[in-house]
PDB file of N, CA and C in Angstrom:
ATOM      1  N   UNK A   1      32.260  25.679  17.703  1.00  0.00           N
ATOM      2  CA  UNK A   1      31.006  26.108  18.284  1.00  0.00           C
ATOM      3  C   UNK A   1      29.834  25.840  17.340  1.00  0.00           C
ATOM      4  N   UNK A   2      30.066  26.119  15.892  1.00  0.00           N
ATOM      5  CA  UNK A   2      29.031  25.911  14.903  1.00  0.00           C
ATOM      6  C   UNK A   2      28.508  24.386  15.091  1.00  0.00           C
ATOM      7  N   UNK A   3      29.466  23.227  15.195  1.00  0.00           N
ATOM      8  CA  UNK A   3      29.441  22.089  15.075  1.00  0.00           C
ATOM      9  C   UNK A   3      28.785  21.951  16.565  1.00  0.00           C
ATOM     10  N   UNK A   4      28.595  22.111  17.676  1.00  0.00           N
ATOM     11  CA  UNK A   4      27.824  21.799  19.098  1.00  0.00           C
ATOM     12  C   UNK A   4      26.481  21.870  18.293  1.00  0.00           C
ATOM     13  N   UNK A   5      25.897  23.658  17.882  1.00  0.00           N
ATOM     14  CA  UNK A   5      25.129  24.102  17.615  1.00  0.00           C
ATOM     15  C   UNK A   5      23.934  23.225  16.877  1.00  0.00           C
ATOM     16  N   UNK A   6      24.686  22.855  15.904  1.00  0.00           N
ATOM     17  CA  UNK A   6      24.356  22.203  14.556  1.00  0.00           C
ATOM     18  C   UNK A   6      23.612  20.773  15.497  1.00  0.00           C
ATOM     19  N   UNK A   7      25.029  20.213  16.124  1.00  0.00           N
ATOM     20  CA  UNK A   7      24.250  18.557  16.334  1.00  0.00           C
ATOM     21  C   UNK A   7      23.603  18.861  17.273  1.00  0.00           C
ATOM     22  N   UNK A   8      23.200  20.095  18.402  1.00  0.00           N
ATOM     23  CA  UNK A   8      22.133  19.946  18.954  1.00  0.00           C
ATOM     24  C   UNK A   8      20.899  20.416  18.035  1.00  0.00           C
ATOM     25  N   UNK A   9      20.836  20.906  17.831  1.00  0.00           N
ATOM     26  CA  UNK A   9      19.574  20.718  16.459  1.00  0.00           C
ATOM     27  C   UNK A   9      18.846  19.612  16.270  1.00  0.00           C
ATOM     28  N   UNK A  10      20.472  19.111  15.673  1.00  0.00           N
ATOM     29  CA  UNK A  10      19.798  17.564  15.050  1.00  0.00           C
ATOM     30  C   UNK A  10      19.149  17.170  15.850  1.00  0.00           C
ATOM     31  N   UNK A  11      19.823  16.818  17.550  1.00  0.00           N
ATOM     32  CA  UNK A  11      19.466  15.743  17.872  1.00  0.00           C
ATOM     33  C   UNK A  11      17.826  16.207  18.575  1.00  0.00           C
ATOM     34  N   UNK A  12      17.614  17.603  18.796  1.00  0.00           N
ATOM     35  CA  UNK A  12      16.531  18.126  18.895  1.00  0.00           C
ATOM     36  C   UNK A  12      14.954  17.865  18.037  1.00  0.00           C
ATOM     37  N   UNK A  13      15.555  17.684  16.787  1.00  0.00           N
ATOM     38  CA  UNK A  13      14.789  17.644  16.249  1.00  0.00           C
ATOM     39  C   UNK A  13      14.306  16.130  15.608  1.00  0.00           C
ATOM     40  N   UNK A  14      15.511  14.988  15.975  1.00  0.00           N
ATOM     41  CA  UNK A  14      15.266  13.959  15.773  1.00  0.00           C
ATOM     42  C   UNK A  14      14.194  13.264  17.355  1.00  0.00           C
ATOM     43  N   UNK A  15      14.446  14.294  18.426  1.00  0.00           N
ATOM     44  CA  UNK A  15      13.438  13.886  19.706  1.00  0.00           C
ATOM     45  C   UNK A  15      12.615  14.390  19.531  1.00  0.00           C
ATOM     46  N   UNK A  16      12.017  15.349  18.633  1.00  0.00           N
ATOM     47  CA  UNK A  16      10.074  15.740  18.385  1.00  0.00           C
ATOM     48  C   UNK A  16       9.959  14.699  17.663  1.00  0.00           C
ATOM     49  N   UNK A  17      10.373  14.025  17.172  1.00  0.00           N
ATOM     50  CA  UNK A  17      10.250  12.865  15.797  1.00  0.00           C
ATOM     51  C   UNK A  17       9.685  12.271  16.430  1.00  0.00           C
ATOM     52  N   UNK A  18      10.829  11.220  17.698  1.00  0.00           N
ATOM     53  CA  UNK A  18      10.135  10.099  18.813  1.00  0.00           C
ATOM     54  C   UNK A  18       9.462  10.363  19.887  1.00  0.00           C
ATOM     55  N   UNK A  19       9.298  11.399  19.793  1.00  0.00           N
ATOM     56  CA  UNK A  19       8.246  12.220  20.463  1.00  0.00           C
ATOM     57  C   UNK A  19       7.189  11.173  20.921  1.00  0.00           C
ATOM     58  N   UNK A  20       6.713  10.642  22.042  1.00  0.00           N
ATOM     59  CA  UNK A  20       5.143   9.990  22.250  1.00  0.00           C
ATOM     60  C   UNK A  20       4.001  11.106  21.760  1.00  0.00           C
ATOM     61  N   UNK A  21       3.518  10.326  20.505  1.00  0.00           N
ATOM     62  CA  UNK A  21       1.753  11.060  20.549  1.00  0.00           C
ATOM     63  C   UNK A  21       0.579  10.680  21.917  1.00  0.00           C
ATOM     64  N   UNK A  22       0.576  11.952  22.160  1.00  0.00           N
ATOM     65  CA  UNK A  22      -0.672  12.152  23.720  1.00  0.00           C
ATOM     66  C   UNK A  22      -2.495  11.640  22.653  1.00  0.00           C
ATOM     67  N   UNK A  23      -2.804   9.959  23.834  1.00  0.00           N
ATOM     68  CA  UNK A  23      -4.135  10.199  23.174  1.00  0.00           C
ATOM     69  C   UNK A  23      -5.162  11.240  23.568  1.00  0.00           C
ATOM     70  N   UNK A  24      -5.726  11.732  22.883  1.00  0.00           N
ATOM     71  CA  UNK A  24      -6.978  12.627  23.244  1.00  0.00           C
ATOM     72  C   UNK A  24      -8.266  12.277  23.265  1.00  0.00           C
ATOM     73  N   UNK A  25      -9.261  12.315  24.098  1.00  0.00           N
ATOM     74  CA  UNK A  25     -10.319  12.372  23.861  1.00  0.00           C
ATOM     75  C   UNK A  25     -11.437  13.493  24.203  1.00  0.00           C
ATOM     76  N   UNK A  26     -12.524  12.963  23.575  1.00  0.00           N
ATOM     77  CA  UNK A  26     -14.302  13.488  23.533  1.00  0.00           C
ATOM     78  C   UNK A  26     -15.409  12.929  24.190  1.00  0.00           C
ATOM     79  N   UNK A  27     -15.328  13.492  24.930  1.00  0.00           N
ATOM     80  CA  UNK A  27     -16.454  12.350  26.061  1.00  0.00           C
ATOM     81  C   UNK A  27     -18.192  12.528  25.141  1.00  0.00           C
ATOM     82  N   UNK A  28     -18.100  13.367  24.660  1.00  0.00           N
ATOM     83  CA  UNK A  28     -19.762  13.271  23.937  1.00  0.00           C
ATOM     84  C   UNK A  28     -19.457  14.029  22.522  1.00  0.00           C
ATOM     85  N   UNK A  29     -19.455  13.592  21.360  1.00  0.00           N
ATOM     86  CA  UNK A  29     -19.412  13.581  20.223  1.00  0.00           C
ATOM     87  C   UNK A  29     -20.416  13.376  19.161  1.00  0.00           C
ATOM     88  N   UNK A  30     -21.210  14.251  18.690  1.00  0.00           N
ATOM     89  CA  UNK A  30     -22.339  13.973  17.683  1.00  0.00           C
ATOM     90  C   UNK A  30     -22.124  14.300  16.813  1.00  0.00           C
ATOM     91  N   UNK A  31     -21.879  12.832  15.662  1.00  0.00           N
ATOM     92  CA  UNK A  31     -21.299  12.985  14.031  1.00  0.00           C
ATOM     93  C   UNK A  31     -22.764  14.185  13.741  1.00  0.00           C
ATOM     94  N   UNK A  32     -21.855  14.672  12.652  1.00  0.00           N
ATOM     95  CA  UNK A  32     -22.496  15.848  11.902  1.00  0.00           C
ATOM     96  C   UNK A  32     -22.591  16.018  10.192  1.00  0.00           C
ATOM     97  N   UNK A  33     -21.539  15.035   9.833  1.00  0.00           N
ATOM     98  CA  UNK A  33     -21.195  14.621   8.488  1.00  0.00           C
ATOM     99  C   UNK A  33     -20.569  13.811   8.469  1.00  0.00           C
ATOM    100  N   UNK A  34     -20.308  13.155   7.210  1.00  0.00           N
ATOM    101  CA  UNK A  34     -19.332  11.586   6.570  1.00  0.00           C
ATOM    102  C   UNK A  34     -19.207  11.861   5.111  1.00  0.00           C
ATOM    103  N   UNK A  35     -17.756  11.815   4.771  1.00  0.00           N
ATOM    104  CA  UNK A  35     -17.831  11.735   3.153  1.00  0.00           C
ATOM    105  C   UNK A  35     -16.143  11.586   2.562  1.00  0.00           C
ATOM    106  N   UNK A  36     -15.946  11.698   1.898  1.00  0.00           N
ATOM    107  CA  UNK A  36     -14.936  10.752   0.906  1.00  0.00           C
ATOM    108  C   UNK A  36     -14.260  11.958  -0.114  1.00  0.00           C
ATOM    109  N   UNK A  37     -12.970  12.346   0.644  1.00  0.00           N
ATOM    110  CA  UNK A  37     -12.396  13.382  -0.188  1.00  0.00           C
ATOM    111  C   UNK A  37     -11.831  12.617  -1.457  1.00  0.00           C
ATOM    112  N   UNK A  38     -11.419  13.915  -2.403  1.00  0.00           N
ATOM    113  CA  UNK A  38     -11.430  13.418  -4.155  1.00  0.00           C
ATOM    114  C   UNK A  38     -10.203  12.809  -4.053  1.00  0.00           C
ATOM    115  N   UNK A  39      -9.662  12.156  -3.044  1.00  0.00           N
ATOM    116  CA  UNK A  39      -8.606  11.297  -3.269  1.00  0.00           C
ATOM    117  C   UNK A  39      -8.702   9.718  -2.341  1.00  0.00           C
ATOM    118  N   UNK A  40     -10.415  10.008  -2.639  1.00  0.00           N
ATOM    119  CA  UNK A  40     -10.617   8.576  -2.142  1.00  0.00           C
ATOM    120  C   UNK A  40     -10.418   7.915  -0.616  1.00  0.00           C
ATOM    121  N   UNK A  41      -9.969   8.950   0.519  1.00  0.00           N
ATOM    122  CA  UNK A  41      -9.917   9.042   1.698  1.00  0.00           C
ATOM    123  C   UNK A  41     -11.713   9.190   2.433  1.00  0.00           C
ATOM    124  N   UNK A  42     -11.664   8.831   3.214  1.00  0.00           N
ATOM    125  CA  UNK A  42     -13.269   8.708   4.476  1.00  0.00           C
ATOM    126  C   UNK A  42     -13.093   9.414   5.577  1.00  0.00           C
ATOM    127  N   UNK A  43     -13.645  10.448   5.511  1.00  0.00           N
ATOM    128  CA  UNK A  43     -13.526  11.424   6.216  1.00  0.00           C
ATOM    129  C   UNK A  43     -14.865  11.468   7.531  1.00  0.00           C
ATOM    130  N   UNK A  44     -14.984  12.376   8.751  1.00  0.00           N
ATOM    131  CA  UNK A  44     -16.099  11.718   9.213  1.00  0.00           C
ATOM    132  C   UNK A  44     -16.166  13.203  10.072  1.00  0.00           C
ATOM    133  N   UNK A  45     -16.851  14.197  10.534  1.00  0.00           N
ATOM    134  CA  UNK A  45     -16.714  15.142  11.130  1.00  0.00           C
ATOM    135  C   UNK A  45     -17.833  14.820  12.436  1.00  0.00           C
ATOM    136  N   UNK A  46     -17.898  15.351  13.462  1.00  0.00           N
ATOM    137  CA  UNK A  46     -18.077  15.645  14.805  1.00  0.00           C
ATOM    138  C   UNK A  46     -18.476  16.534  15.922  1.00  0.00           C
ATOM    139  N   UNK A  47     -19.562  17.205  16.599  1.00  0.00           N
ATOM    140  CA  UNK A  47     -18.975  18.007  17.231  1.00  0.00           C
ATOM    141  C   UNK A  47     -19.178  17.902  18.918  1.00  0.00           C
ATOM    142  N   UNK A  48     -18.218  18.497  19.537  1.00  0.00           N
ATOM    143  CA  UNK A  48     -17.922  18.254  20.806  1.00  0.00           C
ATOM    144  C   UNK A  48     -19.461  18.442  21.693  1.00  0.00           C
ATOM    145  N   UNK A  49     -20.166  17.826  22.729  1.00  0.00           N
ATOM    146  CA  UNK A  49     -21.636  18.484  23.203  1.00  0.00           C
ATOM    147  C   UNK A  49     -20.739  19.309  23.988  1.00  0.00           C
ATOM    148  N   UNK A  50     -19.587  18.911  24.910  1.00  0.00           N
ATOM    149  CA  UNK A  50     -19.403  19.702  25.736  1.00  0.00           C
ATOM    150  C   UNK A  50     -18.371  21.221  25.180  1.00  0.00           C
ATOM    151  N   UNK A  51     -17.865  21.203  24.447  1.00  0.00           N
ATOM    152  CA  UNK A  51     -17.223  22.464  24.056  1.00  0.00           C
ATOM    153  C   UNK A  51     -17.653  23.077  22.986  1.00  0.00           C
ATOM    154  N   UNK A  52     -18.639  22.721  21.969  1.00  0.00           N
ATOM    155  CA  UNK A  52     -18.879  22.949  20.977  1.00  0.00           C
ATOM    156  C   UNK A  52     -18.228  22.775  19.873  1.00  0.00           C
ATOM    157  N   UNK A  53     -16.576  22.064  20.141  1.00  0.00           N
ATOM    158  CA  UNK A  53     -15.756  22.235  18.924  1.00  0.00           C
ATOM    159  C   UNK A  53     -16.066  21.520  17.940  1.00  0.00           C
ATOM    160  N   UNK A  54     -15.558  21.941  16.546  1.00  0.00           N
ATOM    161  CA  UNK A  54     -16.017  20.678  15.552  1.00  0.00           C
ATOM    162  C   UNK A  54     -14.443  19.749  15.058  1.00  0.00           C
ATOM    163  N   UNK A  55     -14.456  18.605  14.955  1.00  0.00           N
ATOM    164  CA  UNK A  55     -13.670  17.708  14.794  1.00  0.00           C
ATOM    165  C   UNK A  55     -13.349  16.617  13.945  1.00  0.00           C
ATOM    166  N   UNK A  56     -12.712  17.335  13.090  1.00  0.00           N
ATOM    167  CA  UNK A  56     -12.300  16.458  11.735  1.00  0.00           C
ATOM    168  C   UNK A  56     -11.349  15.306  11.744  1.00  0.00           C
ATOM    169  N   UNK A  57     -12.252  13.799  11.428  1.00  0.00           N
ATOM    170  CA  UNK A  57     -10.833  12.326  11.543  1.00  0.00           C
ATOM    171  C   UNK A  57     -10.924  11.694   9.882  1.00  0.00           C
ATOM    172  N   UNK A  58      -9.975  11.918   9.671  1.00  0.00           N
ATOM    173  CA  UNK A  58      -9.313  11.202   8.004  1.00  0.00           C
ATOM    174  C   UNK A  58      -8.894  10.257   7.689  1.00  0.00           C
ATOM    175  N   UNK A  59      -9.026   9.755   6.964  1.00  0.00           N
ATOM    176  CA  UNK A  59      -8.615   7.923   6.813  1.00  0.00           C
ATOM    177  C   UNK A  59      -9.082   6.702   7.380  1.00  0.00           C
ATOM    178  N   UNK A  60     -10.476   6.952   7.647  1.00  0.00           N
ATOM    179  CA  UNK A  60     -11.608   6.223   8.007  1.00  0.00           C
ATOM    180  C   UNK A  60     -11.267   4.884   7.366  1.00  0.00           C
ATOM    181  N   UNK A  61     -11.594   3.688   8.364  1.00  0.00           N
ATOM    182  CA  UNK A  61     -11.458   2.227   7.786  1.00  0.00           C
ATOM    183  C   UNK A  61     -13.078   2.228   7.427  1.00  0.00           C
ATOM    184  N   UNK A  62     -13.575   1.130   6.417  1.00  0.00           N
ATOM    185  CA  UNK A  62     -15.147   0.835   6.257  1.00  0.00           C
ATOM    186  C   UNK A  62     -15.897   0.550   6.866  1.00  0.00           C
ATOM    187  N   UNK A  63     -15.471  -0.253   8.257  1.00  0.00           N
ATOM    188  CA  UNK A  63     -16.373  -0.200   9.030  1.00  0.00           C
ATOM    189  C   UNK A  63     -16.539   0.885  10.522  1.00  0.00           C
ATOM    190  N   UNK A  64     -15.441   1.516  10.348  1.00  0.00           N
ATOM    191  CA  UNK A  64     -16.087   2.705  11.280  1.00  0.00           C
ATOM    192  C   UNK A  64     -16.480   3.925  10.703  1.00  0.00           C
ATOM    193  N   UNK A  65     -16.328   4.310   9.278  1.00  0.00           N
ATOM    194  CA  UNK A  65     -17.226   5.238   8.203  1.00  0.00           C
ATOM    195  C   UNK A  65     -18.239   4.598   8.448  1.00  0.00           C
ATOM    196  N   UNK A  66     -18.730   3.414   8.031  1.00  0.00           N
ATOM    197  CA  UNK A  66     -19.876   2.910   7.847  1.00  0.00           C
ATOM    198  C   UNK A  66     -21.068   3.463   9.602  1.00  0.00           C
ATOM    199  N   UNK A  67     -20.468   3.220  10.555  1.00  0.00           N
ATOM    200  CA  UNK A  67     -20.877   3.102  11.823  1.00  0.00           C
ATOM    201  C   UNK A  67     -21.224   4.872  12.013  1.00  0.00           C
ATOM    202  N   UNK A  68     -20.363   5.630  11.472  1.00  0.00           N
ATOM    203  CA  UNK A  68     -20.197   7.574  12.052  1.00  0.00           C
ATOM    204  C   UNK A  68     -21.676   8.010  11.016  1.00  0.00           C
ATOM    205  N   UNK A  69     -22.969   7.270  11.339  1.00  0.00           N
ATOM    206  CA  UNK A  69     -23.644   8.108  11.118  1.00  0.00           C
ATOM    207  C   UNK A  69     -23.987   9.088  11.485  1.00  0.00           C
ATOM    208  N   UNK A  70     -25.119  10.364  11.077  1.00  0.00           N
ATOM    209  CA  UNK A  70     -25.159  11.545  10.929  1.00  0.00           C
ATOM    210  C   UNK A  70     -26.037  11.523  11.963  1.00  0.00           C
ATOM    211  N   UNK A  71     -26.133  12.233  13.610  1.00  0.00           N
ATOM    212  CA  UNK A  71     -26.960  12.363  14.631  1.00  0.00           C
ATOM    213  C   UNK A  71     -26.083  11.498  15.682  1.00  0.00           C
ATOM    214  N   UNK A  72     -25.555  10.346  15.483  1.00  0.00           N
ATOM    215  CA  UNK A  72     -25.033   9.191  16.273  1.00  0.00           C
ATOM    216  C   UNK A  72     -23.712  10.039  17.291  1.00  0.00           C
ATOM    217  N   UNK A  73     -24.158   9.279  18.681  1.00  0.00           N
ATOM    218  CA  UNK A  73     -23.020  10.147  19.623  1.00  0.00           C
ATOM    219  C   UNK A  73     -21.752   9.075  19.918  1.00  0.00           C
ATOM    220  N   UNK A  74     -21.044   9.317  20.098  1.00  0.00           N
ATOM    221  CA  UNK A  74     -19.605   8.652  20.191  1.00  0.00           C
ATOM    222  C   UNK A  74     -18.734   9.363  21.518  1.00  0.00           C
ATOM    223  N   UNK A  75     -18.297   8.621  22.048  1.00  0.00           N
ATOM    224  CA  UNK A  75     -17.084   8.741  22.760  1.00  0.00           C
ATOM    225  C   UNK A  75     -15.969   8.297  22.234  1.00  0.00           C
ATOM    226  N   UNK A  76     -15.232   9.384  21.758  1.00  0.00           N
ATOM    227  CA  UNK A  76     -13.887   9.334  20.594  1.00  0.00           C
ATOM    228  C   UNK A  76     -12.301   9.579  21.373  1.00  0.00           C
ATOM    229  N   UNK A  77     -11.416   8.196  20.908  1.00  0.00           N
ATOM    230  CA  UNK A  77      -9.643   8.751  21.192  1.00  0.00           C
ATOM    231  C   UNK A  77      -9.469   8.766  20.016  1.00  0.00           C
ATOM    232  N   UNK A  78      -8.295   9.535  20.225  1.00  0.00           N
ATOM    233  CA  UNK A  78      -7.935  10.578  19.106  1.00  0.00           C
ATOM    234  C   UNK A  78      -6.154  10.943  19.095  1.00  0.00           C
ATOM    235  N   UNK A  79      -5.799  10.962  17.808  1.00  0.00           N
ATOM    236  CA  UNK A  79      -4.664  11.561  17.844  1.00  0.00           C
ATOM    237  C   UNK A  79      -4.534  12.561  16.714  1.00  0.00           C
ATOM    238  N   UNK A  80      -3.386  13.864  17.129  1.00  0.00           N
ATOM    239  CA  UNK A  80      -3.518  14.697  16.077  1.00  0.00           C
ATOM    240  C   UNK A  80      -3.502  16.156  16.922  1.00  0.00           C
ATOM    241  N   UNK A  81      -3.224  16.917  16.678  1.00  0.00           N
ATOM    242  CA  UNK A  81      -3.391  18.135  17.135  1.00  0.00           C
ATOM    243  C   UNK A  81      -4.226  18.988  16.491  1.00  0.00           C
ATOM    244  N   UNK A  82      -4.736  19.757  16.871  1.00  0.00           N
ATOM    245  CA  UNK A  82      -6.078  20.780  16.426  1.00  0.00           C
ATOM    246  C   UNK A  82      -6.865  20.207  16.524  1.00  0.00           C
ATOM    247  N   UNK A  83      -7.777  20.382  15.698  1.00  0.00           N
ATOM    248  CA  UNK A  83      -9.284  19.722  15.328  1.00  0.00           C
ATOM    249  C   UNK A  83      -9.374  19.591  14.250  1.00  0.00           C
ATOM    250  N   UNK A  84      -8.762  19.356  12.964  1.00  0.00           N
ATOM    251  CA  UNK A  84      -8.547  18.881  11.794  1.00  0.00           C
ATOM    252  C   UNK A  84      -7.488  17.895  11.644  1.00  0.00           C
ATOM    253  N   UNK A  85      -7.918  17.034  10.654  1.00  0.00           N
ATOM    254  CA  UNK A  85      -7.005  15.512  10.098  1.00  0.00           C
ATOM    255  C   UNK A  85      -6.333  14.790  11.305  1.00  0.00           C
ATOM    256  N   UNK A  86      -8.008  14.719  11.925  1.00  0.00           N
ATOM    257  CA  UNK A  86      -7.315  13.810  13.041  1.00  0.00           C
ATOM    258  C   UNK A  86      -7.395  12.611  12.803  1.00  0.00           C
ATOM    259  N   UNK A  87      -6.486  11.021  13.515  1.00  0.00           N
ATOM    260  CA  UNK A  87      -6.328   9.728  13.563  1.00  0.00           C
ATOM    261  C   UNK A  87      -7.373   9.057  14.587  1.00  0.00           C
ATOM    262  N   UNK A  88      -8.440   8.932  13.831  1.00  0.00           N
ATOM    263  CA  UNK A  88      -9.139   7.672  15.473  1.00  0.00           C
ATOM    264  C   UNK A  88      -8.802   7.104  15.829  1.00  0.00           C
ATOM    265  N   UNK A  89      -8.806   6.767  16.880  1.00  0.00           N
ATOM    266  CA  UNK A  89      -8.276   4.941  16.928  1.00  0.00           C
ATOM    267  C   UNK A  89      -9.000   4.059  17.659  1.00  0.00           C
ATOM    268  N   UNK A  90     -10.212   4.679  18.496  1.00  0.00           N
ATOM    269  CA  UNK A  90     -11.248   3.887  18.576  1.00  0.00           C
ATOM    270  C   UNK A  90     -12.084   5.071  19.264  1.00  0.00           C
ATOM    271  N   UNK A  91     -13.802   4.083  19.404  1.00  0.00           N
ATOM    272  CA  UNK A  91     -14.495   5.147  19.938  1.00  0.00           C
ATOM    273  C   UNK A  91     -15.589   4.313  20.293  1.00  0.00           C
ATOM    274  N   UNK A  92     -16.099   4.711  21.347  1.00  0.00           N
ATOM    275  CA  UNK A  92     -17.488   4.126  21.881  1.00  0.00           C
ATOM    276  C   UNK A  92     -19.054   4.211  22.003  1.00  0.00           C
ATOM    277  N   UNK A  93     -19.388   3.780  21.297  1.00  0.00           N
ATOM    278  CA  UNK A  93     -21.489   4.036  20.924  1.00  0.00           C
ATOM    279  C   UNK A  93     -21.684   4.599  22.219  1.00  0.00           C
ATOM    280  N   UNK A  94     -22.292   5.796  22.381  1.00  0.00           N
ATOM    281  CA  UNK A  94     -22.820   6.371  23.764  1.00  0.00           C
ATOM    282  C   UNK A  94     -24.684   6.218  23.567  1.00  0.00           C
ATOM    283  N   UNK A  95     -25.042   7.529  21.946  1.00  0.00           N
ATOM    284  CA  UNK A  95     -26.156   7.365  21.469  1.00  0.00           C
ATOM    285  C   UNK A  95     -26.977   8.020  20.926  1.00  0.00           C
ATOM    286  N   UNK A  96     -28.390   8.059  20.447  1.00  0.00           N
ATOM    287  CA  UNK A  96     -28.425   8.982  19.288  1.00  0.00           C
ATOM    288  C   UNK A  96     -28.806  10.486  19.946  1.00  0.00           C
TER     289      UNK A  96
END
């Protein structure tokens, strides 16, 4: 019985692994900050017009840090759960 137990576990926990990540998005997004944690990562924060939330994406490439200026609105997908150390993966100039 221990041994069922056990490999359903495993195999439980090896299917959150391959789990599909759900994209998310932000239909209106106005950067609010940009900056570069002490380990050299590009960080870019956000906040929702329509919910108010604020929304943290990490590991910024140079040219979309460069682009998340401060006022600028975006339509953002997203992966990540919460609203911290999220993954962009693209996003669309809406406006200032």
């Amino acid at each position: 019985m221990k041994k069922i137990i056990f490999t359903f576990l495993i195999l439980a926990s090896a299917y959150s692994f391959a789990a599909q990540k759900t994209l998310r998005t932000v239909e209106k997004c106005r950067v609010t900050s940009r900056g570069m944690t002490k380990d050299g990562k590009r960080f870019a924060n956000c906040v929702s017009l329509q919910s108010g939330k604020t929304f943290n994406f990490t590991g910024l490439v140079d040219q979309t840090y460069y682009k998340f200026s401060k006022g600028i609105i975006f339509k953002v997908y997203f992966y990540g759960s919460g609203n911290r150390n999220l993954t962009l993966e693209t996003f669309d100039y809406i406006g200032n």
